[in-house]
PDB file of N, CA and C in Angstrom:
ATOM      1  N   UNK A   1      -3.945  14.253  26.951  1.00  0.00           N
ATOM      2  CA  UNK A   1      -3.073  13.789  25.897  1.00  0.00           C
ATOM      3  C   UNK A   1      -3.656  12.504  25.311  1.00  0.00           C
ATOM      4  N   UNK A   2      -3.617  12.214  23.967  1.00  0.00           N
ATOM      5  CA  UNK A   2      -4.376  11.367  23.324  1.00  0.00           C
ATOM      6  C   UNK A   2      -3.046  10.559  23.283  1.00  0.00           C
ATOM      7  N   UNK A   3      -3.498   9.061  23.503  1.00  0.00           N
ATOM      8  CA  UNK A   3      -2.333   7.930  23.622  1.00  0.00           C
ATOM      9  C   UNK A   3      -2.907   6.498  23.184  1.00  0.00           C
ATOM     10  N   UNK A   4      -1.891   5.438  23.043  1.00  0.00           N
ATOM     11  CA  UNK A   4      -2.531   4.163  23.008  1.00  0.00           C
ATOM     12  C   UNK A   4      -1.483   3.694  23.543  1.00  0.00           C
ATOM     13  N   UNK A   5      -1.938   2.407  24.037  1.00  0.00           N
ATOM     14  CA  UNK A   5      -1.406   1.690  24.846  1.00  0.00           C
ATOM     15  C   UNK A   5      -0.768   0.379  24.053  1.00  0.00           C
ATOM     16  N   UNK A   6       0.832  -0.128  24.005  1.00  0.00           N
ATOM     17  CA  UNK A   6       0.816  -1.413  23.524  1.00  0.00           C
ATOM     18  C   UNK A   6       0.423  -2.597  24.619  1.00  0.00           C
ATOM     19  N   UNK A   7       0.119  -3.337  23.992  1.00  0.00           N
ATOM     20  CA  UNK A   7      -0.454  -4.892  24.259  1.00  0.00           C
ATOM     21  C   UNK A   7       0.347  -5.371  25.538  1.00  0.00           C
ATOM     22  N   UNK A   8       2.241  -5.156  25.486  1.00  0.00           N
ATOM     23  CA  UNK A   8       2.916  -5.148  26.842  1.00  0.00           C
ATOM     24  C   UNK A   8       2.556  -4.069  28.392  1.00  0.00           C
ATOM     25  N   UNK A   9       2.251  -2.708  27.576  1.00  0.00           N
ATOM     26  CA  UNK A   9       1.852  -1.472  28.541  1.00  0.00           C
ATOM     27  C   UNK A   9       0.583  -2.110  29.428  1.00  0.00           C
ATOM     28  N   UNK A  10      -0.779  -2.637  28.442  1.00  0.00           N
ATOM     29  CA  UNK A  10      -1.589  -3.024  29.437  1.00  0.00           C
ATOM     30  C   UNK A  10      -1.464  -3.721  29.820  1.00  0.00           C
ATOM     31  N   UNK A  11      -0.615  -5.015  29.469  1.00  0.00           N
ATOM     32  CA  UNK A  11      -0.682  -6.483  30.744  1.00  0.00           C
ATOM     33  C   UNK A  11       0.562  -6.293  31.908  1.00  0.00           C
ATOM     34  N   UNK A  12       1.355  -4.852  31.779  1.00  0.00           N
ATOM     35  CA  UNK A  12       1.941  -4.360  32.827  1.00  0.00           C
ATOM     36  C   UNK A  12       1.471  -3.385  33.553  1.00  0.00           C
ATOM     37  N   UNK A  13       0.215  -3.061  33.467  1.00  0.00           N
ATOM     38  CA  UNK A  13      -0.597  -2.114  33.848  1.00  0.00           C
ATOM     39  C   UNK A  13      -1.090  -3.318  35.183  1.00  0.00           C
ATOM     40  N   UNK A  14      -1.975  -4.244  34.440  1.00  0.00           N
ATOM     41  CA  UNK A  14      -2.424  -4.922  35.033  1.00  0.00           C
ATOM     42  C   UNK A  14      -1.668  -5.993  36.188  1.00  0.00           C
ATOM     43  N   UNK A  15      -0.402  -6.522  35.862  1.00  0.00           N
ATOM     44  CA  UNK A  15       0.329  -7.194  36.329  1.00  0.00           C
ATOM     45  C   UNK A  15       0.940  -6.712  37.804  1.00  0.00           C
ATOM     46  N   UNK A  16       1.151  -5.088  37.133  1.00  0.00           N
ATOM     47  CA  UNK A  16       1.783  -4.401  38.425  1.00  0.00           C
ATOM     48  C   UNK A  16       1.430  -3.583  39.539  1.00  0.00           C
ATOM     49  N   UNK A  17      -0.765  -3.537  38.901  1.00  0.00           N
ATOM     50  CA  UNK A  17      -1.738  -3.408  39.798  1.00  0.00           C
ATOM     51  C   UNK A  17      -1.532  -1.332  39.720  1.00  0.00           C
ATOM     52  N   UNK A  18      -1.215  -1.103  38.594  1.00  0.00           N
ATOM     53  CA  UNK A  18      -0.970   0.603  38.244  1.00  0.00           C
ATOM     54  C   UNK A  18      -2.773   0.992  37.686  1.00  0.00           C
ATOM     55  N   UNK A  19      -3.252   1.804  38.362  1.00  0.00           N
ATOM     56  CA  UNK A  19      -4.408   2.506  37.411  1.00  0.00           C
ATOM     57  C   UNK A  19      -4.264   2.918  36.787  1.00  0.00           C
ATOM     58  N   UNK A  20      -5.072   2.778  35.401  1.00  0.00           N
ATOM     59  CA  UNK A  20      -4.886   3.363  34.345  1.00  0.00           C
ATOM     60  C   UNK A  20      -4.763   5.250  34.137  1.00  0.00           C
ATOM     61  N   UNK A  21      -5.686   5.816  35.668  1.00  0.00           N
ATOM     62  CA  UNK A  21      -6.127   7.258  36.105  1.00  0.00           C
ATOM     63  C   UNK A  21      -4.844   7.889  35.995  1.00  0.00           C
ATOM     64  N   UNK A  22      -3.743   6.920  36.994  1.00  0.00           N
ATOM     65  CA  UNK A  22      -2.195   6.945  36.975  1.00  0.00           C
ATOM     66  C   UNK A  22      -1.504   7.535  36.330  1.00  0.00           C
ATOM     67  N   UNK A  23      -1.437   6.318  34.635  1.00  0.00           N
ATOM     68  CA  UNK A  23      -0.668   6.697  34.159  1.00  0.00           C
ATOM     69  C   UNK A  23      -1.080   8.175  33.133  1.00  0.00           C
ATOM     70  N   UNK A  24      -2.241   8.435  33.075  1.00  0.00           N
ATOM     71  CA  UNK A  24      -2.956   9.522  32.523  1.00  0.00           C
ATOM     72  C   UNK A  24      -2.194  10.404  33.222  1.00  0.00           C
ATOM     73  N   UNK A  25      -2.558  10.754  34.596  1.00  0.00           N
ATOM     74  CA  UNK A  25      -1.997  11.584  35.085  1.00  0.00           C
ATOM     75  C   UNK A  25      -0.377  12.076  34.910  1.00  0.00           C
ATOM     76  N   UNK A  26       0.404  10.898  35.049  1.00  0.00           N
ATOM     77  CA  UNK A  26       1.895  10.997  34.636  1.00  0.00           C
ATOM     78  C   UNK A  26       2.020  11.699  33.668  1.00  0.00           C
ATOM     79  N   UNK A  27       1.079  11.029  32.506  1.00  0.00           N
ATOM     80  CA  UNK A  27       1.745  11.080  30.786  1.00  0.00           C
ATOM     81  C   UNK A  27       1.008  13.143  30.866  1.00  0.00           C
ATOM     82  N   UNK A  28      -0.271  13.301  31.579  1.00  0.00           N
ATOM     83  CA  UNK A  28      -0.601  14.587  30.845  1.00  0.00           C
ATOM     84  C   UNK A  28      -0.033  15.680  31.830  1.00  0.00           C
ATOM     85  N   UNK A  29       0.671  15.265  32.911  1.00  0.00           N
ATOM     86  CA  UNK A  29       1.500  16.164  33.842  1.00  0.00           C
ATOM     87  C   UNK A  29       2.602  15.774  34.717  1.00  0.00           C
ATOM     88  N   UNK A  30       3.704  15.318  34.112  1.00  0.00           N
ATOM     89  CA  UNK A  30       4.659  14.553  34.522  1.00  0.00           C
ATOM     90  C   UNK A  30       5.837  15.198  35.168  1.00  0.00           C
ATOM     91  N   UNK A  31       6.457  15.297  35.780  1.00  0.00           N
ATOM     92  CA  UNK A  31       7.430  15.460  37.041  1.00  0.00           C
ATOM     93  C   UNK A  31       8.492  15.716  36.148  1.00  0.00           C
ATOM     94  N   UNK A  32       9.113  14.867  35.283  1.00  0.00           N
ATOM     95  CA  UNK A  32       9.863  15.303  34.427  1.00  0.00           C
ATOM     96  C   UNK A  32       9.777  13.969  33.150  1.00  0.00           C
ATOM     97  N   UNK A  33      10.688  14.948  32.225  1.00  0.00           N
ATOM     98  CA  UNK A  33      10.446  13.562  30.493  1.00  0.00           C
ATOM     99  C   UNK A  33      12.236  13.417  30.606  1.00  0.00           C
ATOM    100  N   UNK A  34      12.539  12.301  30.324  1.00  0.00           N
ATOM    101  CA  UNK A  34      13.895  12.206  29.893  1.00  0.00           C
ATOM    102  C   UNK A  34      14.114  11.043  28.840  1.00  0.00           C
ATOM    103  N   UNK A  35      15.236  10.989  28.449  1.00  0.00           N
ATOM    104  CA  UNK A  35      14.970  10.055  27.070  1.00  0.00           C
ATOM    105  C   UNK A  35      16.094   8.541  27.221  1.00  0.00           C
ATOM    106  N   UNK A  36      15.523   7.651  27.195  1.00  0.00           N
ATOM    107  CA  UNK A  36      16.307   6.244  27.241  1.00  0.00           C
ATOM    108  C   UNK A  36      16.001   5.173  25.932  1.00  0.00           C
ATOM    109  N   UNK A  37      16.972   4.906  25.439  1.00  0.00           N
ATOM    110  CA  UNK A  37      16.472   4.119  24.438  1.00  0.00           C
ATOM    111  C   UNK A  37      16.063   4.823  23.205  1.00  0.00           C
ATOM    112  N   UNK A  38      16.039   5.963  22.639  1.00  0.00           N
ATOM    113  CA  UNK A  38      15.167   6.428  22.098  1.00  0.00           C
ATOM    114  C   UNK A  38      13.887   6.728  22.072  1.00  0.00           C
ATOM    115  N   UNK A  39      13.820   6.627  22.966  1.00  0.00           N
ATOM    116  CA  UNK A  39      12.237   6.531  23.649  1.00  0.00           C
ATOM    117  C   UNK A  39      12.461   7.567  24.920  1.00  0.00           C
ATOM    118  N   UNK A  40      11.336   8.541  24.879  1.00  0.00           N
ATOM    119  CA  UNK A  40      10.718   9.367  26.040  1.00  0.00           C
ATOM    120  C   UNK A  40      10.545   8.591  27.163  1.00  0.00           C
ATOM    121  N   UNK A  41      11.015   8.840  28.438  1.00  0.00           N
ATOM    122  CA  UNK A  41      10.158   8.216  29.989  1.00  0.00           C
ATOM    123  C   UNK A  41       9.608   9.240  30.463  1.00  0.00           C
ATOM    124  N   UNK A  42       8.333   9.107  30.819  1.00  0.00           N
ATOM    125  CA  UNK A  42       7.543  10.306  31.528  1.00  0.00           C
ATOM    126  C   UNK A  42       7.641   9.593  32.492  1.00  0.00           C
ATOM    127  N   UNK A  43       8.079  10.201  33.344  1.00  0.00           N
ATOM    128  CA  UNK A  43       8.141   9.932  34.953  1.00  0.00           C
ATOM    129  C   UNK A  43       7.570  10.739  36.647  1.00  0.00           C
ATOM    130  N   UNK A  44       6.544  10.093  37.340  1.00  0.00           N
ATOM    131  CA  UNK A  44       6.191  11.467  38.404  1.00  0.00           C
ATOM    132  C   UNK A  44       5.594   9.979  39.017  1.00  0.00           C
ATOM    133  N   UNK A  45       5.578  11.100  40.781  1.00  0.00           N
ATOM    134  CA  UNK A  45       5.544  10.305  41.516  1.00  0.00           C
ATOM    135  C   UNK A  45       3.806  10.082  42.145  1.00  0.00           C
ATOM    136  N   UNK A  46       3.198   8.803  43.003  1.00  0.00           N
ATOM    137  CA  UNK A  46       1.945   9.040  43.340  1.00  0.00           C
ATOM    138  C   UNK A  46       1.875   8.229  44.617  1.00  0.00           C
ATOM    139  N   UNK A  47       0.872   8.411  44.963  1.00  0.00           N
ATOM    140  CA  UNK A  47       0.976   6.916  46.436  1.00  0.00           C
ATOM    141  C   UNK A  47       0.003   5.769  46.042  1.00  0.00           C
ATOM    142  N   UNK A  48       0.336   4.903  46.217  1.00  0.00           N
ATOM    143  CA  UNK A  48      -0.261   3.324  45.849  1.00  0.00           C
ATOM    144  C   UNK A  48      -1.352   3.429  47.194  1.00  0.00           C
ATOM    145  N   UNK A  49      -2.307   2.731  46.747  1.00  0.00           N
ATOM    146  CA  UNK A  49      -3.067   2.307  48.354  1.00  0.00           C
ATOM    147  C   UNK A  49      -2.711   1.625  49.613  1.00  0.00           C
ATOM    148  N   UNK A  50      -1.501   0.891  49.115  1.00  0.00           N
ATOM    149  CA  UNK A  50      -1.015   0.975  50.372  1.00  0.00           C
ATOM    150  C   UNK A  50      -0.021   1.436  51.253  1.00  0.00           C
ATOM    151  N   UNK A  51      -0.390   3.470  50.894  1.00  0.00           N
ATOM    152  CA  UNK A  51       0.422   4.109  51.693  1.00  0.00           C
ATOM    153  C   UNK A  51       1.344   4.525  51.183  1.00  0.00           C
ATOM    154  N   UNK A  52       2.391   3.720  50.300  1.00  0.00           N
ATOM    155  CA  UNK A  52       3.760   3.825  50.340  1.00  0.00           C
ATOM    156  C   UNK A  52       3.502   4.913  48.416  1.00  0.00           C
ATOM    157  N   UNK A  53       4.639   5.439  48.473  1.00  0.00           N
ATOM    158  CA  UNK A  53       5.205   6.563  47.561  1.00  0.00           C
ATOM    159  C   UNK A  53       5.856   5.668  46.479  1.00  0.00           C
ATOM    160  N   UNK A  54       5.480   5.319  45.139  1.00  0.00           N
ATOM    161  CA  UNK A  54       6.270   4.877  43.882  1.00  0.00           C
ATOM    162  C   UNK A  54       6.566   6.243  42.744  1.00  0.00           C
ATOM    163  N   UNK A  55       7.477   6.049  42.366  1.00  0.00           N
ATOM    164  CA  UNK A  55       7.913   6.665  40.509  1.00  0.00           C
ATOM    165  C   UNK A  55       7.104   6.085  39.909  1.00  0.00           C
ATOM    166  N   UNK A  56       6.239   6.401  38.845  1.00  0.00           N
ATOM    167  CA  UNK A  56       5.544   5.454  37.706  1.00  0.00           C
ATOM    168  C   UNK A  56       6.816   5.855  36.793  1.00  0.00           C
ATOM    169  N   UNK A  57       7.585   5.281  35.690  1.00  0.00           N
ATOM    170  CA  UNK A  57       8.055   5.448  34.977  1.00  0.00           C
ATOM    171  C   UNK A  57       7.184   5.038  33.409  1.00  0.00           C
ATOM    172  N   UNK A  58       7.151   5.685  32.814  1.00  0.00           N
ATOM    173  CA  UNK A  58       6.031   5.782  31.400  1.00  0.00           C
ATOM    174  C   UNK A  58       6.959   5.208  29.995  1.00  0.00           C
ATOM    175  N   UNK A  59       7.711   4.729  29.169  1.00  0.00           N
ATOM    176  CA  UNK A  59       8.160   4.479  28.194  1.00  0.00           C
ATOM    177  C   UNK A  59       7.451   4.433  26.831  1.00  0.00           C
ATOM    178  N   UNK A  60       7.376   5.504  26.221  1.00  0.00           N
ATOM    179  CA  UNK A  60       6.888   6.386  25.360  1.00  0.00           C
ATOM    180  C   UNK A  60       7.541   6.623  23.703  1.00  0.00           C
ATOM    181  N   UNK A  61       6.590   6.159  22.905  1.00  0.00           N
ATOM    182  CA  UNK A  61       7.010   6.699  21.557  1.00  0.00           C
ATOM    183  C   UNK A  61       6.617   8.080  21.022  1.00  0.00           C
ATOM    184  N   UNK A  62       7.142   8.699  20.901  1.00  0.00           N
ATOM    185  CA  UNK A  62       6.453   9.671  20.637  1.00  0.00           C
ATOM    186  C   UNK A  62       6.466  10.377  19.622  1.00  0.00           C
ATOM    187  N   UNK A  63       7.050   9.350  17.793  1.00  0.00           N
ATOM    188  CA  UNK A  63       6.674   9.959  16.796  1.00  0.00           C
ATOM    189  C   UNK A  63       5.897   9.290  16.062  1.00  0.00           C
ATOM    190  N   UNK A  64       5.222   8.611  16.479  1.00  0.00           N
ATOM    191  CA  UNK A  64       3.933   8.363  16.425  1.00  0.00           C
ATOM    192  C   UNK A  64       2.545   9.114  16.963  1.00  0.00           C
ATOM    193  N   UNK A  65       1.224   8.846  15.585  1.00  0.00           N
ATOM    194  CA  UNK A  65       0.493   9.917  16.419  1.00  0.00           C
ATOM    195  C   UNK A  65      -0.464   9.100  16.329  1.00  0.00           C
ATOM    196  N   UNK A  66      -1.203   8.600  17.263  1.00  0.00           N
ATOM    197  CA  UNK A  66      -0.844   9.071  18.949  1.00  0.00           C
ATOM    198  C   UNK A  66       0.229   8.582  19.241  1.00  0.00           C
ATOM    199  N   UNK A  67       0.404   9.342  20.350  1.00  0.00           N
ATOM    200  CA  UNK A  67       1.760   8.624  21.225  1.00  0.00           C
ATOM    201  C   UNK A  67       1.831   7.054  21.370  1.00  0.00           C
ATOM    202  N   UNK A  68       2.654   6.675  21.809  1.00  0.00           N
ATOM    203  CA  UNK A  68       2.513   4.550  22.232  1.00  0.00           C
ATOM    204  C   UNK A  68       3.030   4.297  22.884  1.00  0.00           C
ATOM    205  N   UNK A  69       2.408   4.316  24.728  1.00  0.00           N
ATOM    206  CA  UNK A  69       2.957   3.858  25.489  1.00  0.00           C
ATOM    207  C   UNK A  69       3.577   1.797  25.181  1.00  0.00           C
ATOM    208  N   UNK A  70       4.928   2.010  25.121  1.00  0.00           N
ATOM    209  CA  UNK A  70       5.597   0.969  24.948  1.00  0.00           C
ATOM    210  C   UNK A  70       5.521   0.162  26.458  1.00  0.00           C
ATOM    211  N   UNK A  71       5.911   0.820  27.463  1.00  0.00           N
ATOM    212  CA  UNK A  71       6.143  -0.146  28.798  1.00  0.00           C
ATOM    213  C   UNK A  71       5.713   0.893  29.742  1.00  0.00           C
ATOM    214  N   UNK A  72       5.467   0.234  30.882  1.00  0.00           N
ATOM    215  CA  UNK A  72       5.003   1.062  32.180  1.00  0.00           C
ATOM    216  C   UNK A  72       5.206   0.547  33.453  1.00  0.00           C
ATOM    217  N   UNK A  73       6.171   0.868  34.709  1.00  0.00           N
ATOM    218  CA  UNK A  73       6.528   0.065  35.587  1.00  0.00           C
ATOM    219  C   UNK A  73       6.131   1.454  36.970  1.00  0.00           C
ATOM    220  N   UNK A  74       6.595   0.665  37.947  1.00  0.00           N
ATOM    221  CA  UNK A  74       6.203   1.730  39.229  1.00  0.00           C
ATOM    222  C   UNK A  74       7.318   1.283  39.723  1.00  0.00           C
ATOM    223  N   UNK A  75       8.144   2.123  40.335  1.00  0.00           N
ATOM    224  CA  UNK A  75       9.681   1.914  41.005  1.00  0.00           C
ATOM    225  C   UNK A  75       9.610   2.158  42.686  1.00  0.00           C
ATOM    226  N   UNK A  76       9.985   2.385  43.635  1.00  0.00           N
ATOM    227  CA  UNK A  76      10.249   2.731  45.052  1.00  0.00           C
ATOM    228  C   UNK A  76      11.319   3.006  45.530  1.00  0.00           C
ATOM    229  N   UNK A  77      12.494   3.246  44.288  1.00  0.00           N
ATOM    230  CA  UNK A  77      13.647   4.254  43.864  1.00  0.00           C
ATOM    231  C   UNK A  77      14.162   5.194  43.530  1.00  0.00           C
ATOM    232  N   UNK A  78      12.468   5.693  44.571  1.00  0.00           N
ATOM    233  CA  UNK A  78      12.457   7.107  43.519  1.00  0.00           C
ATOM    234  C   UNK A  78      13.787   8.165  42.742  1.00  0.00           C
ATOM    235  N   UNK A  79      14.475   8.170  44.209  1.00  0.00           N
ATOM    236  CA  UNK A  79      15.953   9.138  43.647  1.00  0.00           C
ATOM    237  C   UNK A  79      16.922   8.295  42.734  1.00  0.00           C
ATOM    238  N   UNK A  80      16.887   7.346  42.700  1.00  0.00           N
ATOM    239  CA  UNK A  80      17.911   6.703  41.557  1.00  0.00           C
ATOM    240  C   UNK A  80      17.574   7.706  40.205  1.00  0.00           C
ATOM    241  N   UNK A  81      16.090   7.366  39.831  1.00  0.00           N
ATOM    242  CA  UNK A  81      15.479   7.682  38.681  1.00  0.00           C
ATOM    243  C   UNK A  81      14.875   9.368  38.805  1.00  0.00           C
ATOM    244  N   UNK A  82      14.579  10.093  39.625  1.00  0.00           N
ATOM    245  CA  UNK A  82      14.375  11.357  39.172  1.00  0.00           C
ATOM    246  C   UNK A  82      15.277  12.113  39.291  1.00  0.00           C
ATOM    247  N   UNK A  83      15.411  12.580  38.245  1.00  0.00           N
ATOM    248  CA  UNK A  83      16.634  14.002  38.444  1.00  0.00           C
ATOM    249  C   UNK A  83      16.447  15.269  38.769  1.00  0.00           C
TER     250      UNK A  83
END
């Protein structure tokens, strides 16, 4: 999936120590899409290196072309957030 990233997405990429491989993976095969804000969340789960199981949650424009990842966080809540 062809995407760009806003200016917040990568310094929360970076901030929150998420690979970029990550969120690729999420955005081009995601667990499920649901919509907040007007905005798409692609959401699926992966293991961090150390061991433990996060949600990436993806926050997504998506009538824009390309897509625009708006925000990107990793949760350890998982069941709050997947349905």
């Amino acid at each position: 999936m062809d995407f760009q990233l806003s200016i917040h997405a990568q310094e929360e990429l970076v901030e929150r120590d998420i690979p970029l491989q990550i969120l690729e993976l999420v955005l081009n095969q995601p667990e499920q899409v649901v919509e907040e804000d007007n905005l798409k969340v692609y959401q699926g789960r992966f293991e961090a290196t150390n061991g433990k199981t996060y949600l990436l949650r993806a926050y997504v424009n998506d009538r824009v072309n390309p897509i625009r990842v708006v925000t990107v966080y990793k949760n350890s809540k998982i069941n709050k957030y997947l349905r």
